[in-house]
N, C-alpha and C. Protein backbone atom coordinates (compact mmCIF):
# COMPACT_ATOMS: atom_id res chain seq x y z
N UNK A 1 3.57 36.76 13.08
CA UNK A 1 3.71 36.17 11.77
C UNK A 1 2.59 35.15 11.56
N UNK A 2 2.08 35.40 10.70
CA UNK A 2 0.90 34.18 10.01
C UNK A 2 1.74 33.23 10.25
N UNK A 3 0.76 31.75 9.86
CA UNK A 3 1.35 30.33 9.81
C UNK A 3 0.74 29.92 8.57
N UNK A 4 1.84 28.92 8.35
CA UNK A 4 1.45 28.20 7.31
C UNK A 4 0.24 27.32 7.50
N UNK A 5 -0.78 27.22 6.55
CA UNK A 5 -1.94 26.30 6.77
C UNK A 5 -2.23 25.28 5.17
N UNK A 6 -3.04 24.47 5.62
CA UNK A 6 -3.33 23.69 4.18
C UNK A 6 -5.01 24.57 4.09
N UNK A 7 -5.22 24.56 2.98
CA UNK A 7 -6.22 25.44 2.16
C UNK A 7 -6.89 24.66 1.33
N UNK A 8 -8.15 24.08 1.77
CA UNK A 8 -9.57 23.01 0.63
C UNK A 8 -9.39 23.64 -0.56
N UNK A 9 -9.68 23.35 -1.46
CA UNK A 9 -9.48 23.42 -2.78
C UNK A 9 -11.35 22.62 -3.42
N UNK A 10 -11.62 23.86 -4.28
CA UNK A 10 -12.89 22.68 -4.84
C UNK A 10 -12.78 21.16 -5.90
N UNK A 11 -13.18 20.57 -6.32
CA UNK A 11 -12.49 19.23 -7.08
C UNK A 11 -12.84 19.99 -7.88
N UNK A 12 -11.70 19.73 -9.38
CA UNK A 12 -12.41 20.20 -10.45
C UNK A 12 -12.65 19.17 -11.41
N UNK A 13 -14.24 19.55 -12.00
CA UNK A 13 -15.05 18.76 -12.17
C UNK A 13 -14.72 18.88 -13.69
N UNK A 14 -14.13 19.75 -14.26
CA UNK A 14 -14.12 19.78 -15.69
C UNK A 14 -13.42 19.16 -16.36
N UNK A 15 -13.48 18.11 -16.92
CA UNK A 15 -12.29 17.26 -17.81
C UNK A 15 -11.10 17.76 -18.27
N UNK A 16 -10.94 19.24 -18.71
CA UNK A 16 -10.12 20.06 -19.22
C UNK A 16 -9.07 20.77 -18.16
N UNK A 17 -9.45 20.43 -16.78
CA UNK A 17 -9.19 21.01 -15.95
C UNK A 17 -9.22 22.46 -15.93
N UNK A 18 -10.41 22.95 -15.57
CA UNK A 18 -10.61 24.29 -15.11
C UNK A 18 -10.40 24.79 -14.22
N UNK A 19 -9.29 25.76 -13.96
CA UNK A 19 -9.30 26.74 -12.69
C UNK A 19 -9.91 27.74 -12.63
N UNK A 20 -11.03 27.74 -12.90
CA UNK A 20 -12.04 29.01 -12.43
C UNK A 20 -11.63 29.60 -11.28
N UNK A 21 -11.74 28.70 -9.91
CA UNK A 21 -11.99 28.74 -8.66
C UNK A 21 -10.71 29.73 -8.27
N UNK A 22 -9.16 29.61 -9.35
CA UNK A 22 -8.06 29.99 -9.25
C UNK A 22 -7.99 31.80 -9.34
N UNK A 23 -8.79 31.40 -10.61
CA UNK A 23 -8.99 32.98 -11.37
C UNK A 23 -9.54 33.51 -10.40
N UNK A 24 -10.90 33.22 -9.84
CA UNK A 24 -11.89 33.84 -9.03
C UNK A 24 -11.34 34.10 -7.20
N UNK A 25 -10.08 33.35 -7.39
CA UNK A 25 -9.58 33.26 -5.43
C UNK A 25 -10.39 33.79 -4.72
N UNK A 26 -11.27 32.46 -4.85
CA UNK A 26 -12.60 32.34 -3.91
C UNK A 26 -11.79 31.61 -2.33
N UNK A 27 -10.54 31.08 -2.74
CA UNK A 27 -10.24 30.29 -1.44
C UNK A 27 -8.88 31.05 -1.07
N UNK A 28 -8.60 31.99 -1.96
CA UNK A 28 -6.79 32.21 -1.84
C UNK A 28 -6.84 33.02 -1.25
N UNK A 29 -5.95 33.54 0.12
CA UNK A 29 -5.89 34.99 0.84
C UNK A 29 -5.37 35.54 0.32
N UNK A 30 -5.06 35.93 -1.27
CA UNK A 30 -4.28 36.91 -1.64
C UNK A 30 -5.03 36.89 -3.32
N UNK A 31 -4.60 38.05 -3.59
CA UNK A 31 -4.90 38.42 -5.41
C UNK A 31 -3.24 37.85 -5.72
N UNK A 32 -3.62 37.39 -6.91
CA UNK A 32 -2.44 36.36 -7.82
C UNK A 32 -1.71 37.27 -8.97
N UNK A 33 -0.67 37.63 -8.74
CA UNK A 33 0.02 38.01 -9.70
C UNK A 33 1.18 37.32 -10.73
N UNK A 34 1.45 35.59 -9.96
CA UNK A 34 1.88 35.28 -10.59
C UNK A 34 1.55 33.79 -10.28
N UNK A 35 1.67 33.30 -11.43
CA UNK A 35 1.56 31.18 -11.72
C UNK A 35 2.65 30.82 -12.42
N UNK A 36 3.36 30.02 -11.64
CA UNK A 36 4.64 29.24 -12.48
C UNK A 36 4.51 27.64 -12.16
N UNK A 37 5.07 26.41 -12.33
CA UNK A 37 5.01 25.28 -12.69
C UNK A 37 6.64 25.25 -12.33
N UNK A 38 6.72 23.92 -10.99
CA UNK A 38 7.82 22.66 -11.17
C UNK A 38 7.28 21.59 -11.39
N UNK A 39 8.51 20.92 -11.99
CA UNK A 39 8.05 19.13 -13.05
C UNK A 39 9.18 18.64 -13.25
N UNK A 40 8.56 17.48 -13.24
CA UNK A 40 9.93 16.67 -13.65
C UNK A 40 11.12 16.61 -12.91
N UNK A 41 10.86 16.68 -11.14
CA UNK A 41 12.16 17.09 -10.67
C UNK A 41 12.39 15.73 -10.30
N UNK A 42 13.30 15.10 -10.89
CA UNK A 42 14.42 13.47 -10.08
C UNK A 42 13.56 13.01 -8.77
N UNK A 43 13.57 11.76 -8.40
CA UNK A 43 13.68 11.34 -7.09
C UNK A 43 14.70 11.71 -6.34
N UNK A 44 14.55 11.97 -5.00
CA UNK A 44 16.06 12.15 -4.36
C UNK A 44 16.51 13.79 -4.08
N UNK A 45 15.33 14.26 -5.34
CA UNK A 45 16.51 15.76 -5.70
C UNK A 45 15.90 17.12 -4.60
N UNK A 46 16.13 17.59 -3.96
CA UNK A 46 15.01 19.27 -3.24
C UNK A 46 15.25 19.79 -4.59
N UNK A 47 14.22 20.72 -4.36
CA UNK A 47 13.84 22.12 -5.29
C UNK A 47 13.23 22.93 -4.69
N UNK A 48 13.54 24.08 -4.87
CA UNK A 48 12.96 25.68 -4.76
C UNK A 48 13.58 25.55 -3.19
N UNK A 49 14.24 25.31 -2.59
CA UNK A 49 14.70 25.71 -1.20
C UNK A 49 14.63 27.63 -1.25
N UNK A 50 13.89 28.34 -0.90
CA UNK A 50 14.55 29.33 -0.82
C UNK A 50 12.85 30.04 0.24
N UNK A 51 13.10 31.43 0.29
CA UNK A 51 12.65 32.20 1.16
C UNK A 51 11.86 33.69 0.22
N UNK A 52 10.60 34.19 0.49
CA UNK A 52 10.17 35.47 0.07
C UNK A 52 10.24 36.60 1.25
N UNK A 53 10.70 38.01 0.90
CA UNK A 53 10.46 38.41 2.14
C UNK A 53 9.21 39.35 1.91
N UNK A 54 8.65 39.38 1.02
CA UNK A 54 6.87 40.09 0.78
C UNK A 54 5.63 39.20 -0.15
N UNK A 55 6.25 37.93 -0.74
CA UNK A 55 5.49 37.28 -1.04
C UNK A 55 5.07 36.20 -0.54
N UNK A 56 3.31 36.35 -0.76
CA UNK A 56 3.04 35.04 -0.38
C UNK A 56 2.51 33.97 -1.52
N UNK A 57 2.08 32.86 -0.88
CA UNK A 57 2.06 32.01 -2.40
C UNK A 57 1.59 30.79 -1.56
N UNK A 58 0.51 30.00 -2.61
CA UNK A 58 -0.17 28.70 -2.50
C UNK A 58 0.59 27.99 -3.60
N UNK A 59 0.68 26.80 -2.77
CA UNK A 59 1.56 25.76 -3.69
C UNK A 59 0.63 24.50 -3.94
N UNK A 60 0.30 24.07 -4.82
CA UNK A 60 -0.76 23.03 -5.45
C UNK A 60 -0.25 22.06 -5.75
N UNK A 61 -0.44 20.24 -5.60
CA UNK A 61 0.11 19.44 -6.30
C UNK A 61 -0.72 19.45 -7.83
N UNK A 62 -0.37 19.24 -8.75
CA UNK A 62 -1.64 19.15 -10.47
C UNK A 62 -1.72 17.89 -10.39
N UNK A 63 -0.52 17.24 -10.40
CA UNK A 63 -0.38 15.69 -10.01
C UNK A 63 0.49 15.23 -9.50
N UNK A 64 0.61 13.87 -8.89
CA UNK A 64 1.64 13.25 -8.49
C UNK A 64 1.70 13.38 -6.55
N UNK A 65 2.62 13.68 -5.80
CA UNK A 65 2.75 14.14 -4.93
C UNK A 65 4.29 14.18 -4.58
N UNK A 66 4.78 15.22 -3.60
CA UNK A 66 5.50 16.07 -3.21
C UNK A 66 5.70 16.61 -1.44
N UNK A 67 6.55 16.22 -0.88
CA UNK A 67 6.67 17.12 0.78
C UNK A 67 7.57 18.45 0.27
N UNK A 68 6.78 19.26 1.34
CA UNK A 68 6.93 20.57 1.53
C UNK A 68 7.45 20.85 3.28
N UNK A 69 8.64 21.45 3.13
CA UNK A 69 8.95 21.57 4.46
C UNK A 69 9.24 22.90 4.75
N UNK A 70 8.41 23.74 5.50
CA UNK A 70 8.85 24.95 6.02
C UNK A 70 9.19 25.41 7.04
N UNK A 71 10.15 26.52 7.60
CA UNK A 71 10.65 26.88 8.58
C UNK A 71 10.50 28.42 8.56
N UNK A 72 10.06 28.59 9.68
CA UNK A 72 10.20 30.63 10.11
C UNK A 72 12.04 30.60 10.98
N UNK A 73 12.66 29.71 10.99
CA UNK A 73 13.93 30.08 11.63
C UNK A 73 13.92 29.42 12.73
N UNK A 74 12.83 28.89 13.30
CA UNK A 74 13.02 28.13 14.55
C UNK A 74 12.38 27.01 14.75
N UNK A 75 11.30 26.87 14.27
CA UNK A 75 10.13 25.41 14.23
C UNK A 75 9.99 24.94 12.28
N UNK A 76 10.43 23.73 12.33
CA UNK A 76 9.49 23.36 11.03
C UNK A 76 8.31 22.89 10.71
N UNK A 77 7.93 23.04 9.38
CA UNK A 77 6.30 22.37 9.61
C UNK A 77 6.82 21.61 8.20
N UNK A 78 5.89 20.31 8.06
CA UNK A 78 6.02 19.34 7.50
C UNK A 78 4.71 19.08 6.63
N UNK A 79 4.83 19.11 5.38
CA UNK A 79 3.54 18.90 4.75
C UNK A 79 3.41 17.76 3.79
N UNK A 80 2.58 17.28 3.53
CA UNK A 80 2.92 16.33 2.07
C UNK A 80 1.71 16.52 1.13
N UNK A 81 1.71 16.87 -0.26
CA UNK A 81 0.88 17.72 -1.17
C UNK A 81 0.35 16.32 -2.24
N UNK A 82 -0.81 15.56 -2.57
CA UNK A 82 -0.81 15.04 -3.27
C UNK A 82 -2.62 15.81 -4.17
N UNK A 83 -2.32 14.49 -4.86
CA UNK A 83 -3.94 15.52 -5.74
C UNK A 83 -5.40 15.25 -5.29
N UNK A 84 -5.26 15.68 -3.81
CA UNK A 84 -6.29 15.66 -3.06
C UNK A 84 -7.11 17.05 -2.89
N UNK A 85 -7.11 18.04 -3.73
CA UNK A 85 -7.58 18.91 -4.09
C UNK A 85 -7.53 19.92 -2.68
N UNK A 86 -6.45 20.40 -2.41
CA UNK A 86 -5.68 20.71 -1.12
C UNK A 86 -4.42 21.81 -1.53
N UNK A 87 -4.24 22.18 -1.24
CA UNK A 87 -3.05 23.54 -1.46
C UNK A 87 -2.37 24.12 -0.07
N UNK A 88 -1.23 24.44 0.00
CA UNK A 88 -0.87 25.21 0.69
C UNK A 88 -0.05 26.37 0.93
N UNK A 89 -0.83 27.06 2.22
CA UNK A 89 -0.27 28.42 2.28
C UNK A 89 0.74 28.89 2.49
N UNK A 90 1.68 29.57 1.72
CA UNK A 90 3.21 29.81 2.31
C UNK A 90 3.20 31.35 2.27
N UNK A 91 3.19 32.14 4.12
CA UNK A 91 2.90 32.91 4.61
C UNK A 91 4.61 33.76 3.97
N UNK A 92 4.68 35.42 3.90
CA UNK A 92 6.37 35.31 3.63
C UNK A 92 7.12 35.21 5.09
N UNK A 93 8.20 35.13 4.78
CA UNK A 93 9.35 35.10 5.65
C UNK A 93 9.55 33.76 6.31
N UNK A 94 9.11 32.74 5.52
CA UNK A 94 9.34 30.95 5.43
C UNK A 94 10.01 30.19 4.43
N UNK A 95 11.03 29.92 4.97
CA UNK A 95 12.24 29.10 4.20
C UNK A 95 11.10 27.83 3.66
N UNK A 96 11.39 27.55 2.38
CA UNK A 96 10.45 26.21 2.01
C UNK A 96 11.51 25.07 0.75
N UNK A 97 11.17 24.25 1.48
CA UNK A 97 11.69 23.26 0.18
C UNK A 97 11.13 22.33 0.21
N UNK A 98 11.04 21.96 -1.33
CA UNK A 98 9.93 20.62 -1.78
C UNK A 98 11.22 19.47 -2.18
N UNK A 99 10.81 18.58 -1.93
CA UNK A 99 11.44 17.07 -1.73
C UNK A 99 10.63 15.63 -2.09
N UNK A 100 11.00 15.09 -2.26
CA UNK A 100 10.56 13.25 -2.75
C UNK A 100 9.45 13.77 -3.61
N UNK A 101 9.62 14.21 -5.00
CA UNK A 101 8.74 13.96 -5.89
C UNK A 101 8.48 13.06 -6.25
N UNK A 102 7.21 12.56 -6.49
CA UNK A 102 6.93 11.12 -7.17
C UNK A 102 7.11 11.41 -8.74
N UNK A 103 7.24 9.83 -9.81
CA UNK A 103 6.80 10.26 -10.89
C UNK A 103 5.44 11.11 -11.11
N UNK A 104 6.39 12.14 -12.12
CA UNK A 104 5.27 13.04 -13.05
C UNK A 104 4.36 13.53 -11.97
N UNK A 105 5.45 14.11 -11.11
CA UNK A 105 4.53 15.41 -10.34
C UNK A 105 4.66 16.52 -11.17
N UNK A 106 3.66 17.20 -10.76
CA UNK A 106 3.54 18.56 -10.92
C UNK A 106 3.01 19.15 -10.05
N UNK A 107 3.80 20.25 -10.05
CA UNK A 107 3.98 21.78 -8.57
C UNK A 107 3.26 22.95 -9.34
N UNK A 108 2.22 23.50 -8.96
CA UNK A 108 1.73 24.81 -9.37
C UNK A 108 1.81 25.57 -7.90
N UNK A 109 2.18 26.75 -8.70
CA UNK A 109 2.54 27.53 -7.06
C UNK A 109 1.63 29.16 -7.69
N UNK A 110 1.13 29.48 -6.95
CA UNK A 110 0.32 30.83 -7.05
C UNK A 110 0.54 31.75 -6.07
N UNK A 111 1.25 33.11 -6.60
CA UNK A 111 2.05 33.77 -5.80
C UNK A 111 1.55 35.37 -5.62
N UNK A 112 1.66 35.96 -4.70
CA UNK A 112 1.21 37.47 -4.43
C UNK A 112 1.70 38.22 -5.33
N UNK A 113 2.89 38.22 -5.74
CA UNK A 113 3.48 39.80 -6.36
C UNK A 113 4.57 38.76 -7.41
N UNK A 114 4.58 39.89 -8.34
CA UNK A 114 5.28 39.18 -9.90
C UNK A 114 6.82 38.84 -9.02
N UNK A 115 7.77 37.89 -9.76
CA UNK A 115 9.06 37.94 -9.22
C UNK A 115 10.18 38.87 -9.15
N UNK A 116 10.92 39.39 -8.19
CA UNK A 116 11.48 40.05 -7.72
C UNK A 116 13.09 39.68 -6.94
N UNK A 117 14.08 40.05 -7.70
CA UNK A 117 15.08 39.17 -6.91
C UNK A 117 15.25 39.77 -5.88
N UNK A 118 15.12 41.35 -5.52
CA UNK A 118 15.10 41.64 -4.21
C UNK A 118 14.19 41.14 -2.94
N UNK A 119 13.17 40.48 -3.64
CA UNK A 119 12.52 39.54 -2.86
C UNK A 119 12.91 38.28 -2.25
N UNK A 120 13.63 37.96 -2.80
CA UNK A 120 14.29 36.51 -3.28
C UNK A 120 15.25 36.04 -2.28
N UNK A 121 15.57 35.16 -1.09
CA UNK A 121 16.24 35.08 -0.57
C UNK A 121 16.47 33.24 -1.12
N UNK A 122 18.23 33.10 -1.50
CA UNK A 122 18.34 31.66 -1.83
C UNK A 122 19.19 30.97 -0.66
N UNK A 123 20.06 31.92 0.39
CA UNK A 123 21.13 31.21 1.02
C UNK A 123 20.22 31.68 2.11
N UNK A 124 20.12 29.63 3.05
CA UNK A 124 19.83 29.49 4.27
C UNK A 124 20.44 30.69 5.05
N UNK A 125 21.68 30.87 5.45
CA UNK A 125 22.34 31.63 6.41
C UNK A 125 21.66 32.93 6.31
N UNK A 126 21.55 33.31 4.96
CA UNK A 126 21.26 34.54 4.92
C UNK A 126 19.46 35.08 5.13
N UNK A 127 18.96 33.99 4.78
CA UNK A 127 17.35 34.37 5.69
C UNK A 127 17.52 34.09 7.15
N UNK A 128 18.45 33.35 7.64
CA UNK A 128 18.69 33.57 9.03
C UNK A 128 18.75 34.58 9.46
N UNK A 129 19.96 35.43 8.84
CA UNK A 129 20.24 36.71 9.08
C UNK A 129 19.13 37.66 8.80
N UNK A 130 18.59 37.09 8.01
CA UNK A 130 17.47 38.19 7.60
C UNK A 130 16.66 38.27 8.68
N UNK A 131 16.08 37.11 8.93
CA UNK A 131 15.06 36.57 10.20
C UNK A 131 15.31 37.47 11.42
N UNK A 132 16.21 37.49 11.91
CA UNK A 132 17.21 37.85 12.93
C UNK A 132 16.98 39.53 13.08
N UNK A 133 16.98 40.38 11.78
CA UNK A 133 16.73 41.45 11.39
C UNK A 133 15.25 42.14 11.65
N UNK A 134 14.46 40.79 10.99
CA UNK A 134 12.98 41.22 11.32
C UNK A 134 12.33 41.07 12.47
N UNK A 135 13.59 39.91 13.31
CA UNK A 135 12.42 39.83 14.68
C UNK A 135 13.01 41.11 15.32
N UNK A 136 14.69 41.53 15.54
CA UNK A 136 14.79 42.69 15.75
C UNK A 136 14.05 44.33 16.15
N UNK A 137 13.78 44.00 14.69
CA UNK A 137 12.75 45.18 14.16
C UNK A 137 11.16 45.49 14.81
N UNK A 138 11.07 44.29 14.83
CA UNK A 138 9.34 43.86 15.06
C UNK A 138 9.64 44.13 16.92
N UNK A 139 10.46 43.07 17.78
CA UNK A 139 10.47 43.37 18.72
C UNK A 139 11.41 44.59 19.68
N UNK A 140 11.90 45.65 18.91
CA UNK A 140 12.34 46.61 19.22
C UNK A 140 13.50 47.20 19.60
């Protein structure tokens, strides 16, 4: 299984904020089929806890900053995303949840394949189980 990594990002220089660099995934290991936006989430509150089992996806702070905590089922990794022109990689089959938003963050997440609820895993237990399935599989 890949690992999660943090991914340089170029500054963007354009007042308007241009993602050229986005369009062009000059830095992204994957072609982008989809861009969605979290905002505005409370202090205090997680969001997006959940799991892909074929997508992958770079998660961007736009502003503000945000921790990102991921798990393959046995080790976590610990990230913290601010607008240091930095992104990170979320390989599939990694439980992730974002936590302690600051004011007026914003989450851009850029993802492999359009959304899919069969993709979609929301209950911990059950990407366990899933997990459990794939190492199975993988180790024979």
């Amino acid at each position: 299984m890949e690992l999660p990594r943090i991914i340089e990002l170029p500054k963007i220089e354009d007042y308007r904020g241009n993602l050229t660099f986005v369009q062009n995934c000059d830095q992204i290991p994957f072609d982008i089929a989809r861009v969605y936006w979290t905002y505005d989430v409370p202090g205090g509150v997680v969001r997006g806890s959940h799991a892909h089992k074929e997508n992958e996806s770079l998660i961007v702070a736009a502003s503000g900053s945000f921790d990102v905590t991921l798990s393959d089922g046995t080790r976590e990794y610990k990230f913290s995303l601010n607008r240091s022109y930095r992104g990170l990689y979320v390989p599939v089959n990694y439980w992730r949840t974002l936590d302690n938003f600051s004011s007026g963050s914003v989450c851009m997440v850029l993802s492999s394949k359009p959304y899919s609820e069969d993709d979609y895993i929301r209950n911990y237990d059950e990407y366990l189980e899933y997990m459990r399935s794939v190492d199975s599989t993988l180790n024979g």
